[in-house]
N, C-alpha and C. Protein backbone atom coordinates (compact mmCIF):
# COMPACT_ATOMS: atom_id res chain seq x y z
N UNK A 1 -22.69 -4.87 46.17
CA UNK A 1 -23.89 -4.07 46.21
C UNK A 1 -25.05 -4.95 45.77
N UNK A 2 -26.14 -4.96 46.91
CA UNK A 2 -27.35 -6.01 46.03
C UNK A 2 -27.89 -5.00 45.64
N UNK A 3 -29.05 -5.45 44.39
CA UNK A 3 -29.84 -4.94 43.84
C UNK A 3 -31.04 -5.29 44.66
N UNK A 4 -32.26 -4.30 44.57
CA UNK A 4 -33.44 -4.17 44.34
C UNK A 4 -34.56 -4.83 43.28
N UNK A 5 -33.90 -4.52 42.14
CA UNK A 5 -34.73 -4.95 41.03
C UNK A 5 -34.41 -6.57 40.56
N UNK A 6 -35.42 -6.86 40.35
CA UNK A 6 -34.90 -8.53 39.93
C UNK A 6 -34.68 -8.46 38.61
N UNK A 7 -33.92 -9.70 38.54
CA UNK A 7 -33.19 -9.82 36.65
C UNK A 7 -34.42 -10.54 36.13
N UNK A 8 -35.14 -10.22 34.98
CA UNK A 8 -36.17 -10.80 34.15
C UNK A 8 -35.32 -11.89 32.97
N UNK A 9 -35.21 -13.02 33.33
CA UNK A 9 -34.80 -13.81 32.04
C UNK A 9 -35.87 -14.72 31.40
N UNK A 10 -37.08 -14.85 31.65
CA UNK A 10 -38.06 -15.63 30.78
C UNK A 10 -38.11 -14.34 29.77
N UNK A 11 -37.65 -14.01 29.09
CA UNK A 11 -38.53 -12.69 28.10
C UNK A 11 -39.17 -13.58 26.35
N UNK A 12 -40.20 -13.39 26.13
CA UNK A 12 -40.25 -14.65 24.61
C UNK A 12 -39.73 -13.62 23.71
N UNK A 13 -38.83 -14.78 22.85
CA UNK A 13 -38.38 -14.46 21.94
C UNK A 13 -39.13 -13.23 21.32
N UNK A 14 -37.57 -12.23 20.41
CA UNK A 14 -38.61 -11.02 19.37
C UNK A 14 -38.73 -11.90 17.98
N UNK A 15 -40.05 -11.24 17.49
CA UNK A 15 -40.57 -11.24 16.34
C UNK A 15 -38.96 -11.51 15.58
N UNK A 16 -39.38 -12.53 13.88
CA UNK A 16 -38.24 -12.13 13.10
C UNK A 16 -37.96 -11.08 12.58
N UNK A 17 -38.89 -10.27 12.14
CA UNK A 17 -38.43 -8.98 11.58
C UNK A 17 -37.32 -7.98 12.94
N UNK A 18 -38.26 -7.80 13.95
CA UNK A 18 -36.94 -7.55 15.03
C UNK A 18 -35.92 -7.69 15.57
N UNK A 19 -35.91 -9.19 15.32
CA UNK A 19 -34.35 -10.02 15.18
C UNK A 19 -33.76 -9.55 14.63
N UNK A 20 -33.96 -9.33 13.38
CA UNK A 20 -33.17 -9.24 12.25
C UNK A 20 -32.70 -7.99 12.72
N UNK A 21 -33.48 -7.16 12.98
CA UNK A 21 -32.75 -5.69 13.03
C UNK A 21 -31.90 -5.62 14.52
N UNK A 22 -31.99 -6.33 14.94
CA UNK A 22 -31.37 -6.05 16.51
C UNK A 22 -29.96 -6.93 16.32
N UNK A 23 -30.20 -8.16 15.21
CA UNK A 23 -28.55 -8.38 15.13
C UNK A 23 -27.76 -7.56 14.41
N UNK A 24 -26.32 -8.03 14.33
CA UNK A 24 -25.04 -7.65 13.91
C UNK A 24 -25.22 -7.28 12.40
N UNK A 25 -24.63 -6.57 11.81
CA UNK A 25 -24.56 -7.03 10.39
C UNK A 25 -23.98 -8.26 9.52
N UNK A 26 -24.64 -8.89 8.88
CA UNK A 26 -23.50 -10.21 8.53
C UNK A 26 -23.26 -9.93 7.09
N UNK A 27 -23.54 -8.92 6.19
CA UNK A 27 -23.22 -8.70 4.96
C UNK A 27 -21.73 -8.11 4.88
N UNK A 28 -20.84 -8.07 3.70
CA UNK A 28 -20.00 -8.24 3.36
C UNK A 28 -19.61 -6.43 2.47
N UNK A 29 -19.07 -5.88 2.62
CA UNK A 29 -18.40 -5.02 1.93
C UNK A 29 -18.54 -5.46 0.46
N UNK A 30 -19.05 -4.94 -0.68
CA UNK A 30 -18.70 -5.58 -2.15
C UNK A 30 -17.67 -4.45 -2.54
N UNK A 31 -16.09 -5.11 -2.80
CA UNK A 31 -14.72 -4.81 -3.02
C UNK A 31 -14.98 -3.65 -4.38
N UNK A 32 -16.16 -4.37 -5.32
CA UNK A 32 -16.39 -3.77 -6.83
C UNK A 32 -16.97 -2.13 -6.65
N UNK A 33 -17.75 -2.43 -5.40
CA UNK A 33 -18.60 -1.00 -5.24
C UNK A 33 -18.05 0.54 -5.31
N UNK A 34 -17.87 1.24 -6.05
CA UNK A 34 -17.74 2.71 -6.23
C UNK A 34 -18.35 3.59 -5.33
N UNK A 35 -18.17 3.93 -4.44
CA UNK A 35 -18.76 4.95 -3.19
C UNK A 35 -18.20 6.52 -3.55
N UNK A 36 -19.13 7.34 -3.54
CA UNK A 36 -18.82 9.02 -3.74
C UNK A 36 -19.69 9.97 -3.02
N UNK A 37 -19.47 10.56 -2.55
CA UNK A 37 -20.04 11.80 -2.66
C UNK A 37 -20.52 12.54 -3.45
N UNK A 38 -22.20 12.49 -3.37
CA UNK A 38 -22.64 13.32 -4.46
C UNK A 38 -23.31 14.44 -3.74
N UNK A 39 -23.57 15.49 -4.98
CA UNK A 39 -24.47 16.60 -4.20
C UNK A 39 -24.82 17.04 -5.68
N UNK A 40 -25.12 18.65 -5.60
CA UNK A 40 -25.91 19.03 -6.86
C UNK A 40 -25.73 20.37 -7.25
N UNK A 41 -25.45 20.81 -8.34
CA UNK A 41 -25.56 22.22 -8.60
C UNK A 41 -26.66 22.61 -9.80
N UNK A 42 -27.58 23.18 -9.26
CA UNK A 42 -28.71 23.33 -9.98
C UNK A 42 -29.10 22.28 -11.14
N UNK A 43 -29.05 21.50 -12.04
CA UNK A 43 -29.88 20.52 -12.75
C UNK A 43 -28.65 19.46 -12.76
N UNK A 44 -27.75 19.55 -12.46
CA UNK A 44 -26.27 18.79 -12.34
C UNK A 44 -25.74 18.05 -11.87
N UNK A 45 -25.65 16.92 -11.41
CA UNK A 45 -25.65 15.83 -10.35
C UNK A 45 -24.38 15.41 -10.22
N UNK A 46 -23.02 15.72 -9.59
CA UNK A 46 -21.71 15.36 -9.30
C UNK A 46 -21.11 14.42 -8.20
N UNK A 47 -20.14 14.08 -8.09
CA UNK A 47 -19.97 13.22 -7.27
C UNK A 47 -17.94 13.64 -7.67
N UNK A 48 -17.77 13.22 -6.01
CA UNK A 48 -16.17 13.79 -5.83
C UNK A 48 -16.70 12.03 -4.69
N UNK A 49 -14.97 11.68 -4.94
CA UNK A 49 -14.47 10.40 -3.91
C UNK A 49 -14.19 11.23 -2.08
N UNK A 50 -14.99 10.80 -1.18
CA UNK A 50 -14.80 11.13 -0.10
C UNK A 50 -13.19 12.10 0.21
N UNK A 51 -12.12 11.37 -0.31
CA UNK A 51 -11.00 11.69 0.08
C UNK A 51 -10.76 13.07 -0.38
N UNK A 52 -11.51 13.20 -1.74
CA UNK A 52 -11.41 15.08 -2.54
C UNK A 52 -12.03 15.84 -1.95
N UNK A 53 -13.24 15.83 -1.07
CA UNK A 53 -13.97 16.97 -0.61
C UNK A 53 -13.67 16.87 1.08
N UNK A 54 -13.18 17.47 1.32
CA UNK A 54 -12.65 17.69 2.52
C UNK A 54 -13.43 18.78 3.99
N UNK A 55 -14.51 19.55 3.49
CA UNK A 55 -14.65 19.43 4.22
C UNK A 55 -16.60 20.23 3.57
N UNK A 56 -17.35 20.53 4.84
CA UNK A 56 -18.62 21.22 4.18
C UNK A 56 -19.20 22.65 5.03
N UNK A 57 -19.40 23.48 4.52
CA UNK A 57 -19.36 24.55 5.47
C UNK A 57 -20.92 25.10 4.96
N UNK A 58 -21.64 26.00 6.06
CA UNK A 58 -22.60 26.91 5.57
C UNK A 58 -21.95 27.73 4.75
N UNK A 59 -23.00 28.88 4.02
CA UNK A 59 -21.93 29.90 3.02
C UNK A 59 -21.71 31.34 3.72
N UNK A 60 -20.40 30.92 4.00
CA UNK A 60 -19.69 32.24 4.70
C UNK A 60 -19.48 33.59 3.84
N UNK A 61 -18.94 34.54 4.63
CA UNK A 61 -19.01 35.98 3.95
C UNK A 61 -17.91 35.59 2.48
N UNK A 62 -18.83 36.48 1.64
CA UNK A 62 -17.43 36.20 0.10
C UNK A 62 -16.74 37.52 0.09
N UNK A 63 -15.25 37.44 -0.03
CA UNK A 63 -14.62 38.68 -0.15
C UNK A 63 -14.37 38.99 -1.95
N UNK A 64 -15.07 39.47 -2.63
CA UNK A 64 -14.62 39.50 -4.11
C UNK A 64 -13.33 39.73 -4.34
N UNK A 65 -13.17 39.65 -5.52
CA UNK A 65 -11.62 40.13 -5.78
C UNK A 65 -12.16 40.51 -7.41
N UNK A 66 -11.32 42.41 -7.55
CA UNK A 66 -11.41 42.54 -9.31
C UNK A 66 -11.00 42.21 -9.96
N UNK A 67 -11.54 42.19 -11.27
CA UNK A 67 -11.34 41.29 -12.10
C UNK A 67 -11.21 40.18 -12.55
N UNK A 68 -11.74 39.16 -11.62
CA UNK A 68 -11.77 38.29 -11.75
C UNK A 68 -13.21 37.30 -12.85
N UNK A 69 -12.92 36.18 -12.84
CA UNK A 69 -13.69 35.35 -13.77
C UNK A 69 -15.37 35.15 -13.33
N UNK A 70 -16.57 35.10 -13.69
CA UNK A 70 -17.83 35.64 -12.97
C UNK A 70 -17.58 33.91 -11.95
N UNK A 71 -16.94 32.82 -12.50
CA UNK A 71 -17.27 31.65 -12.06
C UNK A 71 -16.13 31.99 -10.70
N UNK A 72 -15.44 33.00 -10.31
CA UNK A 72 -14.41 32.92 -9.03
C UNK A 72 -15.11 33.82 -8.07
N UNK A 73 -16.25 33.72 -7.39
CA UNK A 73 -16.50 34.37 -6.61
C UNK A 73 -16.06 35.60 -5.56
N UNK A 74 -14.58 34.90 -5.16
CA UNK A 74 -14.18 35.76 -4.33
C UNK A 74 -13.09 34.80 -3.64
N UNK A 75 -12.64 34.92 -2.10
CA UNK A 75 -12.44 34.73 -1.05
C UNK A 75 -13.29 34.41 0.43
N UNK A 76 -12.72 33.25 0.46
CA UNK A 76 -13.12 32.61 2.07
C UNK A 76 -12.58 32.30 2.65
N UNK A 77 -12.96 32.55 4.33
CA UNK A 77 -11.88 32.72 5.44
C UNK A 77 -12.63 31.32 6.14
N UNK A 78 -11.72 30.50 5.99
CA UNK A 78 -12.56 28.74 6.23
C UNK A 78 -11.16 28.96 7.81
N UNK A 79 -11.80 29.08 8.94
CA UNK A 79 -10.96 28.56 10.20
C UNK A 79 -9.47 29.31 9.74
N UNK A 80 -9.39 30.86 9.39
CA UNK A 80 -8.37 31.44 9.58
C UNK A 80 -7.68 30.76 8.01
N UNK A 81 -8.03 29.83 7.04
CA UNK A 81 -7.57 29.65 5.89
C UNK A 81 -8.06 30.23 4.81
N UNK A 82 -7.30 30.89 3.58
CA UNK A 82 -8.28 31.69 3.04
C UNK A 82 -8.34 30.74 1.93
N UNK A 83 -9.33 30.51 1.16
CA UNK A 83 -9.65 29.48 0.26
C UNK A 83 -10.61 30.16 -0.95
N UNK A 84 -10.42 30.34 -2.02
CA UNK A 84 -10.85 30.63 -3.35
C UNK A 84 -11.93 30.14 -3.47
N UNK A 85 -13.39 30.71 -4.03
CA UNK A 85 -14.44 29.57 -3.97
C UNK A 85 -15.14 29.78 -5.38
N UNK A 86 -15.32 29.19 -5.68
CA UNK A 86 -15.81 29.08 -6.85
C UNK A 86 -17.18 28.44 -6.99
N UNK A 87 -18.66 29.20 -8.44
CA UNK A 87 -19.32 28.88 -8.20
C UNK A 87 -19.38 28.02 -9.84
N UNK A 88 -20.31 27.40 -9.82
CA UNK A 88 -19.53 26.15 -11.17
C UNK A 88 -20.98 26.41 -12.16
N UNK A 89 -22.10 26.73 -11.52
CA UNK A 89 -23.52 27.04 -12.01
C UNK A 89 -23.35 27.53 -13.71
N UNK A 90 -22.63 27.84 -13.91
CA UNK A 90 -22.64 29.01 -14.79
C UNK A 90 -21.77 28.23 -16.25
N UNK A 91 -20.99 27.91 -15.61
CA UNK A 91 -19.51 27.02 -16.51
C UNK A 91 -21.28 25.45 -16.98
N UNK A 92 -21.79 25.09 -15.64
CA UNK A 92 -22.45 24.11 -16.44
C UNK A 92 -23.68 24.62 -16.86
N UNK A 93 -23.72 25.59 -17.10
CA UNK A 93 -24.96 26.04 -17.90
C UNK A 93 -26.39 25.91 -17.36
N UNK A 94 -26.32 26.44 -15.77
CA UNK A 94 -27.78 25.73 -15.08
C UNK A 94 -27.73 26.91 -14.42
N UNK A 95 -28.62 27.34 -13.59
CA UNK A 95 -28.74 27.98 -12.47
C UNK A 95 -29.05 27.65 -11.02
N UNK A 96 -28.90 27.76 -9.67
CA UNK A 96 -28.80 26.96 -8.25
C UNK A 96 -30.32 27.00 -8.29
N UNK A 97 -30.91 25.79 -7.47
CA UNK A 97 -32.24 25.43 -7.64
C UNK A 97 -32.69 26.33 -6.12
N UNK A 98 -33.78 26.95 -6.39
CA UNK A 98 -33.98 28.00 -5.86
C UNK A 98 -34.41 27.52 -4.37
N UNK A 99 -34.72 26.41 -3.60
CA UNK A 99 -35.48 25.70 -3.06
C UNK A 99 -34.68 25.56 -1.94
N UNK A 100 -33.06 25.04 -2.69
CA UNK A 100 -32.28 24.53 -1.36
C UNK A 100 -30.98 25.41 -0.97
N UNK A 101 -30.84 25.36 0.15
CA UNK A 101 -29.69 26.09 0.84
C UNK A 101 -28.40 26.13 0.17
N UNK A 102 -27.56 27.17 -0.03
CA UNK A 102 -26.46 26.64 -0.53
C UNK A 102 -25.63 26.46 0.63
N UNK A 103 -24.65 26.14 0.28
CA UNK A 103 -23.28 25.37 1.02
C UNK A 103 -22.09 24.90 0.57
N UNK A 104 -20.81 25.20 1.23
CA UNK A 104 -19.93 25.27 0.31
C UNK A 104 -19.05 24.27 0.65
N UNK A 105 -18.57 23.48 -0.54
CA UNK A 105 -18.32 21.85 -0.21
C UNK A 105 -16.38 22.25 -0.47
N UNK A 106 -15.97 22.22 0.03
CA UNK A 106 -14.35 22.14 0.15
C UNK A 106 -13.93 21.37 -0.82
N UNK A 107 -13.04 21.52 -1.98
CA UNK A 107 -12.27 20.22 -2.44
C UNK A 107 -10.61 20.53 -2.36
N UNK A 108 -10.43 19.89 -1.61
CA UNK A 108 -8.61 19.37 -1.75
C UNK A 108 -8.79 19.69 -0.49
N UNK A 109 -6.91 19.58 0.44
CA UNK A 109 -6.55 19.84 1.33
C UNK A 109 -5.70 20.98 1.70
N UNK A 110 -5.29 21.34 2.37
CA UNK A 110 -4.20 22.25 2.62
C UNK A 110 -4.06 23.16 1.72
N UNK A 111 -3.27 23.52 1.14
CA UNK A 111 -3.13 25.14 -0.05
C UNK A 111 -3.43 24.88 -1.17
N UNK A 112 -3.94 23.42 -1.51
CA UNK A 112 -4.86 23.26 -2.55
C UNK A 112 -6.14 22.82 -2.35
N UNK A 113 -6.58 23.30 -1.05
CA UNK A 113 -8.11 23.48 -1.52
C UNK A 113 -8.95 25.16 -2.02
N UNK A 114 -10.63 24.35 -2.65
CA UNK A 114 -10.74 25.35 -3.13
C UNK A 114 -12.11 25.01 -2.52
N UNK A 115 -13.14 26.21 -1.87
CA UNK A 115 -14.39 25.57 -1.92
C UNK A 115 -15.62 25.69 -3.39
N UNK A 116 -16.58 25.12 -4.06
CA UNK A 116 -17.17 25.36 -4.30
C UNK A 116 -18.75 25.23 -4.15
N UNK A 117 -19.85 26.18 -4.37
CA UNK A 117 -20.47 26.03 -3.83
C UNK A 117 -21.82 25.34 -4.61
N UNK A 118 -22.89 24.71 -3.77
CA UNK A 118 -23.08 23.46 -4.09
C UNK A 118 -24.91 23.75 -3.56
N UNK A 119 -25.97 23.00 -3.95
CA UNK A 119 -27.12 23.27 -3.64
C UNK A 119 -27.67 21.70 -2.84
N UNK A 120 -28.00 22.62 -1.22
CA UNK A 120 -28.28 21.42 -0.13
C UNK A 120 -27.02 20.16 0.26
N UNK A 121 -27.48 19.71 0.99
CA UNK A 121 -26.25 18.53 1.43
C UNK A 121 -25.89 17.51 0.74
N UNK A 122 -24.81 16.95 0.59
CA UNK A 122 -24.28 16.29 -0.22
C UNK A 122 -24.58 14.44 0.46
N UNK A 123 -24.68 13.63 -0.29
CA UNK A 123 -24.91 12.85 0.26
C UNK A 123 -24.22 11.63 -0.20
N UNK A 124 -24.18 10.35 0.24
CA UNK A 124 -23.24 8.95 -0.01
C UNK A 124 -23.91 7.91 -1.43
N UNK A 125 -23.61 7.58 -2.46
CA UNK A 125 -24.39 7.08 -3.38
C UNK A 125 -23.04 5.89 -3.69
N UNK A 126 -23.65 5.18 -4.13
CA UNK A 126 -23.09 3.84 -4.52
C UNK A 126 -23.47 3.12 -5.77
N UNK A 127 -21.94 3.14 -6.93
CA UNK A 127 -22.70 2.38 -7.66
C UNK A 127 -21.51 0.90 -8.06
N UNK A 128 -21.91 0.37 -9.02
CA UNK A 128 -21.54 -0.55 -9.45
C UNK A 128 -20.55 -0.51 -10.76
N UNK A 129 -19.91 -0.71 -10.97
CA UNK A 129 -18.78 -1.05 -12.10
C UNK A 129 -19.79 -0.80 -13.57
N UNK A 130 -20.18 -1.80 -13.49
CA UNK A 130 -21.03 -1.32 -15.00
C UNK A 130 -22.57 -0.52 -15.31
N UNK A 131 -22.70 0.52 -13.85
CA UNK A 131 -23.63 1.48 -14.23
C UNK A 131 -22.59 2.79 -14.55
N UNK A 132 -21.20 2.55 -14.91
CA UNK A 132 -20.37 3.82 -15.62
C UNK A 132 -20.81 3.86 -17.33
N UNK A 133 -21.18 4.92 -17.45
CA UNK A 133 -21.75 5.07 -19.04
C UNK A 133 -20.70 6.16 -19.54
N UNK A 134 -21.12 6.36 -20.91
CA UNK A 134 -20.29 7.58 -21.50
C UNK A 134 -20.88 8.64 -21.34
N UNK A 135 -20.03 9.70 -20.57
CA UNK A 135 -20.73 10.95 -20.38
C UNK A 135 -21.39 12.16 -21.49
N UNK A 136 -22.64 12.61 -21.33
CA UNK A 136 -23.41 12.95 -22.51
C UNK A 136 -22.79 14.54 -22.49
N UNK A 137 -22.43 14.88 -23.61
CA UNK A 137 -22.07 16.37 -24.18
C UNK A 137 -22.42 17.42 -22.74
N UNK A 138 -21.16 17.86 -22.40
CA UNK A 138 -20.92 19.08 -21.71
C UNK A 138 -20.25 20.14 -22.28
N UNK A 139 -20.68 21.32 -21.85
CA UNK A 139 -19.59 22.33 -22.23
C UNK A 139 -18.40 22.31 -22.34
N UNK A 140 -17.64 22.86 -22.88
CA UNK A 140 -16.17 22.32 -23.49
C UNK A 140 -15.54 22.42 -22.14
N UNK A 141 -15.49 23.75 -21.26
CA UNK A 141 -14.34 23.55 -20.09
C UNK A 141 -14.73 22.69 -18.95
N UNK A 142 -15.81 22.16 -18.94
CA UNK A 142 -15.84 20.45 -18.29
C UNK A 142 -15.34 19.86 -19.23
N UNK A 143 -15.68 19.27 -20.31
CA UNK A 143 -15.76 17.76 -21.00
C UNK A 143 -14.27 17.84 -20.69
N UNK A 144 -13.25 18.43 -20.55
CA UNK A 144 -11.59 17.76 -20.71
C UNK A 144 -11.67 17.24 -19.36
N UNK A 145 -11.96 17.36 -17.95
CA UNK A 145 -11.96 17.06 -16.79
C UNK A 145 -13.02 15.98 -16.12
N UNK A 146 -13.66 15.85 -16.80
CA UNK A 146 -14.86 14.73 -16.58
C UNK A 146 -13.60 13.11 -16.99
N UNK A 147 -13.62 12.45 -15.36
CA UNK A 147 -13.12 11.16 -15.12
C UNK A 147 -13.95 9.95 -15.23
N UNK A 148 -15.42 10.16 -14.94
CA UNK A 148 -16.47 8.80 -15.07
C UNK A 148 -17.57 9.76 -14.84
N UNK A 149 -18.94 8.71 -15.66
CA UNK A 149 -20.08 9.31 -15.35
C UNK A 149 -20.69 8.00 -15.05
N UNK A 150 -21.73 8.30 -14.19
CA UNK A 150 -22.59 6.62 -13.77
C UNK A 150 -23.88 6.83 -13.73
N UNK A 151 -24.19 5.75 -14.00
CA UNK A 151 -26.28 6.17 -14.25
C UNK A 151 -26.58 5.48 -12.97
N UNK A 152 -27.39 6.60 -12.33
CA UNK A 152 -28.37 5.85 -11.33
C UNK A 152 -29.53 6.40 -11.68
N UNK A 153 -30.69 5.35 -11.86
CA UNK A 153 -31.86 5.93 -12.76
C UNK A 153 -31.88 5.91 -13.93
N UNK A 154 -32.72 7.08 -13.97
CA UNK A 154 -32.05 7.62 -15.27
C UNK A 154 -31.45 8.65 -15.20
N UNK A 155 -30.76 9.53 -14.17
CA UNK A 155 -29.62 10.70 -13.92
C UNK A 155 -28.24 9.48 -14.44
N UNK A 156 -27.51 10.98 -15.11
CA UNK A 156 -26.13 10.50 -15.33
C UNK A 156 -25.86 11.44 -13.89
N UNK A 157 -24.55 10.98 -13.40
CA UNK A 157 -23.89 11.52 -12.19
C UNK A 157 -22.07 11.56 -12.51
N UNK A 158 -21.82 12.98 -12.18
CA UNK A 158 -20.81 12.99 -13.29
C UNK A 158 -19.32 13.00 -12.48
N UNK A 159 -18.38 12.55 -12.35
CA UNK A 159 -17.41 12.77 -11.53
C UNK A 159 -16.01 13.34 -12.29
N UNK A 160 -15.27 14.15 -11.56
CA UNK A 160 -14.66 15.46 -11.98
C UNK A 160 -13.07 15.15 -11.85
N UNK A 161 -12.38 15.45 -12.64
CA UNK A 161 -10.98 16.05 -11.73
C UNK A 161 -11.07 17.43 -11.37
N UNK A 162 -11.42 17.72 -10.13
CA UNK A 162 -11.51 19.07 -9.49
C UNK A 162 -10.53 20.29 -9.51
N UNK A 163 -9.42 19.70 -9.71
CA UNK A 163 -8.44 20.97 -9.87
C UNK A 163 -7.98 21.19 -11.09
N UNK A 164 -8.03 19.73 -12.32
CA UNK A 164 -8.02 20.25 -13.49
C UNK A 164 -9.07 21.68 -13.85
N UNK A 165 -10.33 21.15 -13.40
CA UNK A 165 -11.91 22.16 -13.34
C UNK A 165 -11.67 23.25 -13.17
N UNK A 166 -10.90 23.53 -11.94
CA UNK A 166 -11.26 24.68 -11.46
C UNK A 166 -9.79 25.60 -12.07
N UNK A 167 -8.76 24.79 -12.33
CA UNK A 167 -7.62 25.57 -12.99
C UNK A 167 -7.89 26.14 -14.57
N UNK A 168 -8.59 25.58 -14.84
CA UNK A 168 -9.23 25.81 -16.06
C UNK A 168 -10.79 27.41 -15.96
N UNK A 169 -10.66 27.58 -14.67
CA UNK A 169 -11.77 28.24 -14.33
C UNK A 169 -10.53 30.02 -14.21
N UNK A 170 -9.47 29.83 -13.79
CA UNK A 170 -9.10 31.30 -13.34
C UNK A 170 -8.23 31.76 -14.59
């Protein structure tokens, strides 16, 4: 098949700044780097390892259940799975920031997940080995479940064992 259009190969070189962005990446993975998932529950800044939060949903209908704990919301029907959701606001002593959407962030897999729910989208943060500090005074039924806290800024960002948390919640 001939073409019509002719091939343009004089083109002058791009600018360096455009270069740069139009090549490959040549930087390196750093092996040390701590990658999480963070998001937020009203003044609270958390972070779960990609592999714990499984999945992120808008906030679907809650089915209550009596008697239960004010922090167990109810029941959710996540894709025909029913999943326990829990809201954590309360246990950390804050209230959801009035501004952003909630959304309910899944943690675990299969019959141990649980969702809880979470203010706006969660997003990818990265830190370094020695921005882990000692985590500053929480309420007693966190402080036993708190695994690392890391400063970015000046926010501490606090990371959880999630099912210790939430077993400690019913």
């Amino acid at each position: 098949m001939n073409s019509s259009f002719p091939l343009v190969t004089d083109l002058p070189p791009l600018p360096p700044e455009l270069a740069a962005l139009a090549a490959p990446p040549t930087g390196v993975e750093n092996p040390d780097e701590i990658v999480r998932q963070a998001f937020r529950i009203g003044h609270m800044r958390l972070l779960a390892p990609f592999a714990t939060a499984s999945e992120l949903v808008e906030m679907p209908g809650v089915y209550p259940l009596p008697r239960m704990p004010a922090n167990l919301l109810g029941l959710v029907n996540l894709h025909g799975r029913i999943v326990p959701l829990f809201d954590l606001a309360t246990l950390f002593e804050t209230e959801h920031a009035p501004r952003e959407k909630r959304m309910v962030l899944v943690i675990g897999h299969g019959n141990d997940a649980a969702g809880i729910v979470i203010d706006g989208l969660p997003r990818r943060m990265v830190f370094m080995p020695d921005s882990r500090i000692l985590p500053p005074s929480l309420p007693d039924a966190a402080n036993a479940a708190v695994l690392a806290t890391y400063l970015a800024g000046k926010d501490a960002w606090f990371e959880f064992d999630y099912a210790q948390l939430l077993d400690q919640l019913v």
